[in-house]
PDB file of N, CA and C in Angstrom:
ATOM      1  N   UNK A   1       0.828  -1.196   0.000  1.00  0.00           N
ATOM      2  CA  UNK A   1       0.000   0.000   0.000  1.00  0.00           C
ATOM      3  C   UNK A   1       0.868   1.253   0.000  1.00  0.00           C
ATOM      4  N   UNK A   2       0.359   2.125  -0.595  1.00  0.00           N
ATOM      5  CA  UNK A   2       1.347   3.454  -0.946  1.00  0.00           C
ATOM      6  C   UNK A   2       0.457   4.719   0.315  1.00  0.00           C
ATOM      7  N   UNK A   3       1.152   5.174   0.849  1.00  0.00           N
ATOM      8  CA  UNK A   3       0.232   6.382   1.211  1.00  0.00           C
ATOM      9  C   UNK A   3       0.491   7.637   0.549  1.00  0.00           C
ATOM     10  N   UNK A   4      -0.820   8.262   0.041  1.00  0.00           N
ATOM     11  CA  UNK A   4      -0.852   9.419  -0.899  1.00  0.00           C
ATOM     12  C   UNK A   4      -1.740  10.248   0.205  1.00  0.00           C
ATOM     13  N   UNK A   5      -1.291  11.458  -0.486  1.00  0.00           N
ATOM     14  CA  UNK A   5      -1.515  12.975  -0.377  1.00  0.00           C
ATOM     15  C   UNK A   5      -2.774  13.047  -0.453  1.00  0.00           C
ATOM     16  N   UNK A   6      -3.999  14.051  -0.129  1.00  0.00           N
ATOM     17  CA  UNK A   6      -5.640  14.179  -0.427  1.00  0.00           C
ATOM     18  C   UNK A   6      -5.589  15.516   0.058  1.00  0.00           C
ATOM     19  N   UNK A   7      -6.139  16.388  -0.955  1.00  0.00           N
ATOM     20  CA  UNK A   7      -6.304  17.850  -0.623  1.00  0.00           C
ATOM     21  C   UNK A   7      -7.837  18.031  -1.205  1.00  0.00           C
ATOM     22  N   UNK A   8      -8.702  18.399   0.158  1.00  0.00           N
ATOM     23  CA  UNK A   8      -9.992  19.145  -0.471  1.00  0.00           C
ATOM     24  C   UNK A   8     -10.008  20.276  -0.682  1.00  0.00           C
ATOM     25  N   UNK A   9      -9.976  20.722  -2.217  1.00  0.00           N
ATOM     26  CA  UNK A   9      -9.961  22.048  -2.291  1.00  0.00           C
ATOM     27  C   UNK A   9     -11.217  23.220  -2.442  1.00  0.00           C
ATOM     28  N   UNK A  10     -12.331  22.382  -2.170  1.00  0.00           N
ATOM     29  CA  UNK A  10     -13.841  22.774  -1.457  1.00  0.00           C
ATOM     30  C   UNK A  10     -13.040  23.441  -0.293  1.00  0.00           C
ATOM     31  N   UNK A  11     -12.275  22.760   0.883  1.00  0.00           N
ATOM     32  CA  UNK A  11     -12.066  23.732   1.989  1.00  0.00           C
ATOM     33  C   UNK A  11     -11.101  24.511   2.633  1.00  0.00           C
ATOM     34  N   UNK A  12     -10.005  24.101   1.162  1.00  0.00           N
ATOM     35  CA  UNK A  12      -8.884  25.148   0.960  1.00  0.00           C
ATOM     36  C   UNK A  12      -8.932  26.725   1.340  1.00  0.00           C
ATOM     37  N   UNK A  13      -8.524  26.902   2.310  1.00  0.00           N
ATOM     38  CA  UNK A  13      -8.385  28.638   1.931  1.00  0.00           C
ATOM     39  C   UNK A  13      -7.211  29.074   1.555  1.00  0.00           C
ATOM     40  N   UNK A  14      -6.111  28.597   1.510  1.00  0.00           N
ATOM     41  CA  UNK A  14      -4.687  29.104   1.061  1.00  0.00           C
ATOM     42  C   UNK A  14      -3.800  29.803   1.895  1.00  0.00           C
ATOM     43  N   UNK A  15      -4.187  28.719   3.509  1.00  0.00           N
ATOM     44  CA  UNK A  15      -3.439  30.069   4.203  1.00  0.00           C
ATOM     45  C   UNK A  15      -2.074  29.725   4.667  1.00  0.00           C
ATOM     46  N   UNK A  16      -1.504  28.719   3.392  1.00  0.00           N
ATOM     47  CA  UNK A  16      -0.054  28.362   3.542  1.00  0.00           C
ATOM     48  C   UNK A  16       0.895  28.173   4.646  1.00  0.00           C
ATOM     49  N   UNK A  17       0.316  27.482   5.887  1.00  0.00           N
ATOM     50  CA  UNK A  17       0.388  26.848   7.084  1.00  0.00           C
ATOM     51  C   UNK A  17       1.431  25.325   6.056  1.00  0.00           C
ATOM     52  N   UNK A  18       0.976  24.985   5.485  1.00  0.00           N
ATOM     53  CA  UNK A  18       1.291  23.580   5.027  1.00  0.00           C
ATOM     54  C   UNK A  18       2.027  23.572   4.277  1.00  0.00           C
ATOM     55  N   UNK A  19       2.320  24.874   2.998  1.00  0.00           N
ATOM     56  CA  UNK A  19       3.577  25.486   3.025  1.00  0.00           C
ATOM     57  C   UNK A  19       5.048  25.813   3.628  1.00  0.00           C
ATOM     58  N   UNK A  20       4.572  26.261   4.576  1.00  0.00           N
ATOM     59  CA  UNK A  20       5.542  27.016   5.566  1.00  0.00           C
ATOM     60  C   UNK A  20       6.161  25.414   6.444  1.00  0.00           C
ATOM     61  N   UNK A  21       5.470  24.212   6.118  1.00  0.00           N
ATOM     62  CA  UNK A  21       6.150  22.989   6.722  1.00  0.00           C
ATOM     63  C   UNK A  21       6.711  21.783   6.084  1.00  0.00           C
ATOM     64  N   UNK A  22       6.238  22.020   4.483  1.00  0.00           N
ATOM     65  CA  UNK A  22       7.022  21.113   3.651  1.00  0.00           C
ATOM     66  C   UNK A  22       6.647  21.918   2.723  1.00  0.00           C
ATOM     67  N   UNK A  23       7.607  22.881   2.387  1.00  0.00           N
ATOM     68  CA  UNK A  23       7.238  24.008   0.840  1.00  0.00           C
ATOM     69  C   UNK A  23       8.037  22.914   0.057  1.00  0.00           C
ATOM     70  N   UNK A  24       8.427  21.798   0.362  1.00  0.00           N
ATOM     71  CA  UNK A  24       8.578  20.728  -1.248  1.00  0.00           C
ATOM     72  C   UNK A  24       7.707  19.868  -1.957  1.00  0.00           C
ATOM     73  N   UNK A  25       6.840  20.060  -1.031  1.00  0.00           N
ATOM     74  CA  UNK A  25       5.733  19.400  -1.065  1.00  0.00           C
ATOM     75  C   UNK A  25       4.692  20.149  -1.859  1.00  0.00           C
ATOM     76  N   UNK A  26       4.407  20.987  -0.482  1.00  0.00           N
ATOM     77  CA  UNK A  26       2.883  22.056  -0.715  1.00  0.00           C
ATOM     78  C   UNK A  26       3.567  23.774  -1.546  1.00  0.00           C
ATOM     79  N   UNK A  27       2.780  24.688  -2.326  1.00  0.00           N
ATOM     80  CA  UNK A  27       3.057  25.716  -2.894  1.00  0.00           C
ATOM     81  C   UNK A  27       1.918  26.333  -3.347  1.00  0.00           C
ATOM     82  N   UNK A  28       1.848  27.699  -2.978  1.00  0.00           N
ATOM     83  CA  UNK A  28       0.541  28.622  -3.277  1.00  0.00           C
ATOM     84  C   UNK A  28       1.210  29.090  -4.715  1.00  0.00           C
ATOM     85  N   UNK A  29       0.419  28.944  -5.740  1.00  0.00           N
ATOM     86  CA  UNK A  29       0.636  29.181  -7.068  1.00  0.00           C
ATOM     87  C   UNK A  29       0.879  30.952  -7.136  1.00  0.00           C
ATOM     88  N   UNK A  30       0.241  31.833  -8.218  1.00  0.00           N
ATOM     89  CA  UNK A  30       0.588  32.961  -8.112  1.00  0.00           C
ATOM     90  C   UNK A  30      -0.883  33.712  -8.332  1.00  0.00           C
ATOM     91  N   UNK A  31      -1.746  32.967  -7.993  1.00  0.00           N
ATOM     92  CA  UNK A  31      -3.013  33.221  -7.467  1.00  0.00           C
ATOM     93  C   UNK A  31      -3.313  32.404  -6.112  1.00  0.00           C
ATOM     94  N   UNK A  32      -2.364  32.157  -5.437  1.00  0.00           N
ATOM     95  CA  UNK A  32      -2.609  31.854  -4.191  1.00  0.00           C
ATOM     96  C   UNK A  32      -3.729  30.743  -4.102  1.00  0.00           C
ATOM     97  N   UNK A  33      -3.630  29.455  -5.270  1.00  0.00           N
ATOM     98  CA  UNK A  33      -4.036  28.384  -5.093  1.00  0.00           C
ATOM     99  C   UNK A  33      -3.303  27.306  -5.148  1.00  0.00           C
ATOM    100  N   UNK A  34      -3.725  26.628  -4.203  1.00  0.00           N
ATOM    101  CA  UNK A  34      -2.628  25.548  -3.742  1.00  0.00           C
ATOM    102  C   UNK A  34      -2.218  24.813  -4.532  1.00  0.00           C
ATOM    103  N   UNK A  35      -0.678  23.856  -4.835  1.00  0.00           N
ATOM    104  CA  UNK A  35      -0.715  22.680  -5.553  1.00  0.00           C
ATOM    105  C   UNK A  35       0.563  22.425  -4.749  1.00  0.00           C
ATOM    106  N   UNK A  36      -0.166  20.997  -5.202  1.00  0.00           N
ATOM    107  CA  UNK A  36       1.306  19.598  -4.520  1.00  0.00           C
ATOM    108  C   UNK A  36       1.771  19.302  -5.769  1.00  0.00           C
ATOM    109  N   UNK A  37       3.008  19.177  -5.471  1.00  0.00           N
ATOM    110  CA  UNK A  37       4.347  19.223  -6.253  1.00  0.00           C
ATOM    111  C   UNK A  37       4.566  17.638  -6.331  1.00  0.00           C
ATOM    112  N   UNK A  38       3.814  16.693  -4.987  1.00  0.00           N
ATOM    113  CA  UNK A  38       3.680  15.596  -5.368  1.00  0.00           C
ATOM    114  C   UNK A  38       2.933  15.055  -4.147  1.00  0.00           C
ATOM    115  N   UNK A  39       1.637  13.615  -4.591  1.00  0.00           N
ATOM    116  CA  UNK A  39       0.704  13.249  -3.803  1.00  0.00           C
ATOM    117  C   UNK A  39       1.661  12.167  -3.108  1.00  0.00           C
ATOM    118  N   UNK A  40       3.011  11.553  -3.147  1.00  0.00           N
ATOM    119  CA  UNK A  40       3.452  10.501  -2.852  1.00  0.00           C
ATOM    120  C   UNK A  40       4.178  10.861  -1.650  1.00  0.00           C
ATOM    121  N   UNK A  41       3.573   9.795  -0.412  1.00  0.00           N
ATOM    122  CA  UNK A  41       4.353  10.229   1.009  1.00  0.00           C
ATOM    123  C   UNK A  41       5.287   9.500   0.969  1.00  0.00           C
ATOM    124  N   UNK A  42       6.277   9.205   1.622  1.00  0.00           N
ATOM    125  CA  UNK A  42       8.001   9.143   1.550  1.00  0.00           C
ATOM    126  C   UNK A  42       8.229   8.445   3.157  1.00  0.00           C
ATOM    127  N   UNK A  43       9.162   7.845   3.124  1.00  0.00           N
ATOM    128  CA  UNK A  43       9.725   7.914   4.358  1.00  0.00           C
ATOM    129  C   UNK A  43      10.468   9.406   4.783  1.00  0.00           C
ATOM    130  N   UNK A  44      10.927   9.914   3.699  1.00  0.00           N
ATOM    131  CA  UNK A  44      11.930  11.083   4.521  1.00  0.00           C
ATOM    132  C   UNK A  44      10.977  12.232   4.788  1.00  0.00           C
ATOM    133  N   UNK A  45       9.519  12.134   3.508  1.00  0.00           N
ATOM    134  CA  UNK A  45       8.769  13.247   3.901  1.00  0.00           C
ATOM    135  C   UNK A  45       7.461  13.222   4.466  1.00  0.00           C
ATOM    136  N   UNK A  46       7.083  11.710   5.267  1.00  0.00           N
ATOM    137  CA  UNK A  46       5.528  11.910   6.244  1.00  0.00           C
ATOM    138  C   UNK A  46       6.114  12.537   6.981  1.00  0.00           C
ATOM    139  N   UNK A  47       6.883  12.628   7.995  1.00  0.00           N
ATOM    140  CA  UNK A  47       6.713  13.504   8.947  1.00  0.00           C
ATOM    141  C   UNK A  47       6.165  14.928   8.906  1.00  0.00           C
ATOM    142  N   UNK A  48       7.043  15.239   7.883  1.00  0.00           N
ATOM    143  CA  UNK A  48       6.739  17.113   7.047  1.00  0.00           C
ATOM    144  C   UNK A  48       4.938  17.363   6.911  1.00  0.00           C
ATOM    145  N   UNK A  49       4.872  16.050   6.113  1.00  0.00           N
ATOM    146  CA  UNK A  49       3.139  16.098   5.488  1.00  0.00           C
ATOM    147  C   UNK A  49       2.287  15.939   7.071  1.00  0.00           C
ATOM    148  N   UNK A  50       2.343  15.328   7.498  1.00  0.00           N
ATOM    149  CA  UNK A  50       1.462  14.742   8.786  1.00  0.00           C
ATOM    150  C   UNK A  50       1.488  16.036   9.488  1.00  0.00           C
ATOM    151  N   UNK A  51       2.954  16.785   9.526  1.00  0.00           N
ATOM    152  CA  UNK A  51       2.803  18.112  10.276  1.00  0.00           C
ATOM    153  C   UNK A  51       1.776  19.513   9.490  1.00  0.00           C
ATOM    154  N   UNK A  52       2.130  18.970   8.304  1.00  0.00           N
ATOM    155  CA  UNK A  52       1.322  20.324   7.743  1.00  0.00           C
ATOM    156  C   UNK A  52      -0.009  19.688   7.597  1.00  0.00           C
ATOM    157  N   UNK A  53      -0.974  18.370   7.037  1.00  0.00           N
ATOM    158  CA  UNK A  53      -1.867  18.064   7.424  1.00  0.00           C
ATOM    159  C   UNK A  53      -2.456  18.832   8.845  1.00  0.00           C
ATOM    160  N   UNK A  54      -1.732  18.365   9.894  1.00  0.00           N
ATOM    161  CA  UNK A  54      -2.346  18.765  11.131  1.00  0.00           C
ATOM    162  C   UNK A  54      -2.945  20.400  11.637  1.00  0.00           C
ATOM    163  N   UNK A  55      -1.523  20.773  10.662  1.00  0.00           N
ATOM    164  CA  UNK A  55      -1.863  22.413  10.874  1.00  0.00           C
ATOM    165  C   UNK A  55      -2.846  23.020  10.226  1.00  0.00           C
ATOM    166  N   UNK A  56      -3.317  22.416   9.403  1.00  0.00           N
ATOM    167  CA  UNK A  56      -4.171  22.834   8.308  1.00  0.00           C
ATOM    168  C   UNK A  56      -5.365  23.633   9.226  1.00  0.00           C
ATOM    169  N   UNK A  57      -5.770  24.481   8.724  1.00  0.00           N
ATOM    170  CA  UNK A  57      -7.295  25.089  10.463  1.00  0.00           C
ATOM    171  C   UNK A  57      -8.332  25.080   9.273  1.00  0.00           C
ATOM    172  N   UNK A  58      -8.560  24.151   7.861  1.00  0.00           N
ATOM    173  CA  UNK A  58      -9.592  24.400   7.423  1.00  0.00           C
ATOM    174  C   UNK A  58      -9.890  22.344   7.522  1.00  0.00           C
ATOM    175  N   UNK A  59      -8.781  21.133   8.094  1.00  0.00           N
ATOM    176  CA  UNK A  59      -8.250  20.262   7.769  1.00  0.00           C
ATOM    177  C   UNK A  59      -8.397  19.931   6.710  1.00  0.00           C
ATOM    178  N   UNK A  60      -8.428  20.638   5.437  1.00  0.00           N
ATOM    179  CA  UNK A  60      -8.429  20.240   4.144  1.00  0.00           C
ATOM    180  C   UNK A  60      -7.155  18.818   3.522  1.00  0.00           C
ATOM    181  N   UNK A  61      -6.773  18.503   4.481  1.00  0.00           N
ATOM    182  CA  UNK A  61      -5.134  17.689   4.221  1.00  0.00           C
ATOM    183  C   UNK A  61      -5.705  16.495   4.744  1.00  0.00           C
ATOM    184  N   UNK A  62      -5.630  15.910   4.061  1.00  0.00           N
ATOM    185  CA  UNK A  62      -5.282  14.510   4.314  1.00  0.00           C
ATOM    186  C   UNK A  62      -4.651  13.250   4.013  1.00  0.00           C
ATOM    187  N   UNK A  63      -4.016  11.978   4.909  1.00  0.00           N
ATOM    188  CA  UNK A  63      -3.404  10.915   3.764  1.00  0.00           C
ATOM    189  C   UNK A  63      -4.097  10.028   3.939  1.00  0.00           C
ATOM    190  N   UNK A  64      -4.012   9.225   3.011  1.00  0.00           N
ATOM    191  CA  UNK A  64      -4.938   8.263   2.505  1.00  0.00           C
ATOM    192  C   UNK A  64      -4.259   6.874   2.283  1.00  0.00           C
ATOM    193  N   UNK A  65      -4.367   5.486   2.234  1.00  0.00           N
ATOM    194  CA  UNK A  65      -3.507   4.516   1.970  1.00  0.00           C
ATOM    195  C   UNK A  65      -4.786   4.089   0.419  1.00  0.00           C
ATOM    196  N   UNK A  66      -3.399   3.866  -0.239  1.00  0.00           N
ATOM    197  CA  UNK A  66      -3.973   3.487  -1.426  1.00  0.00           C
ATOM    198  C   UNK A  66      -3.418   2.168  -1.660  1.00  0.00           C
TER     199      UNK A  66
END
């Protein structure tokens, strides 16, 4: 099983919390809408994701096992 990335962007607001904790990950475009750079969690990078998941205050983040 792979664990991937899940962003609802119904409850996105863009307030780059999840950014600011894996900007290799997460990035506010240049209209300040979000995109992942990639849905695939990592050993070196759940920690990063799980932290910015958590921070999220709309929890639009989530991982998922696929």
């Amino acid at each position: 099983m792979t664990l991937k990335i899940k962003v609802d962007f119904d409850l996105c607001e863009s307030n780059a919390m999840c950014e600011a904790l894996a900007p290799d990950i997460f990035e506010l475009d240049d209209d300040d809408m979000l995109q992942v750079d990639t849905d695939v969690v990592t050993d070196e990078n759940e920690a990063r994701v799980r932290q910015a998941a958590a921070a999220c205050p709309r929890n639009a983040i989530s991982l998922v096992e696929e």
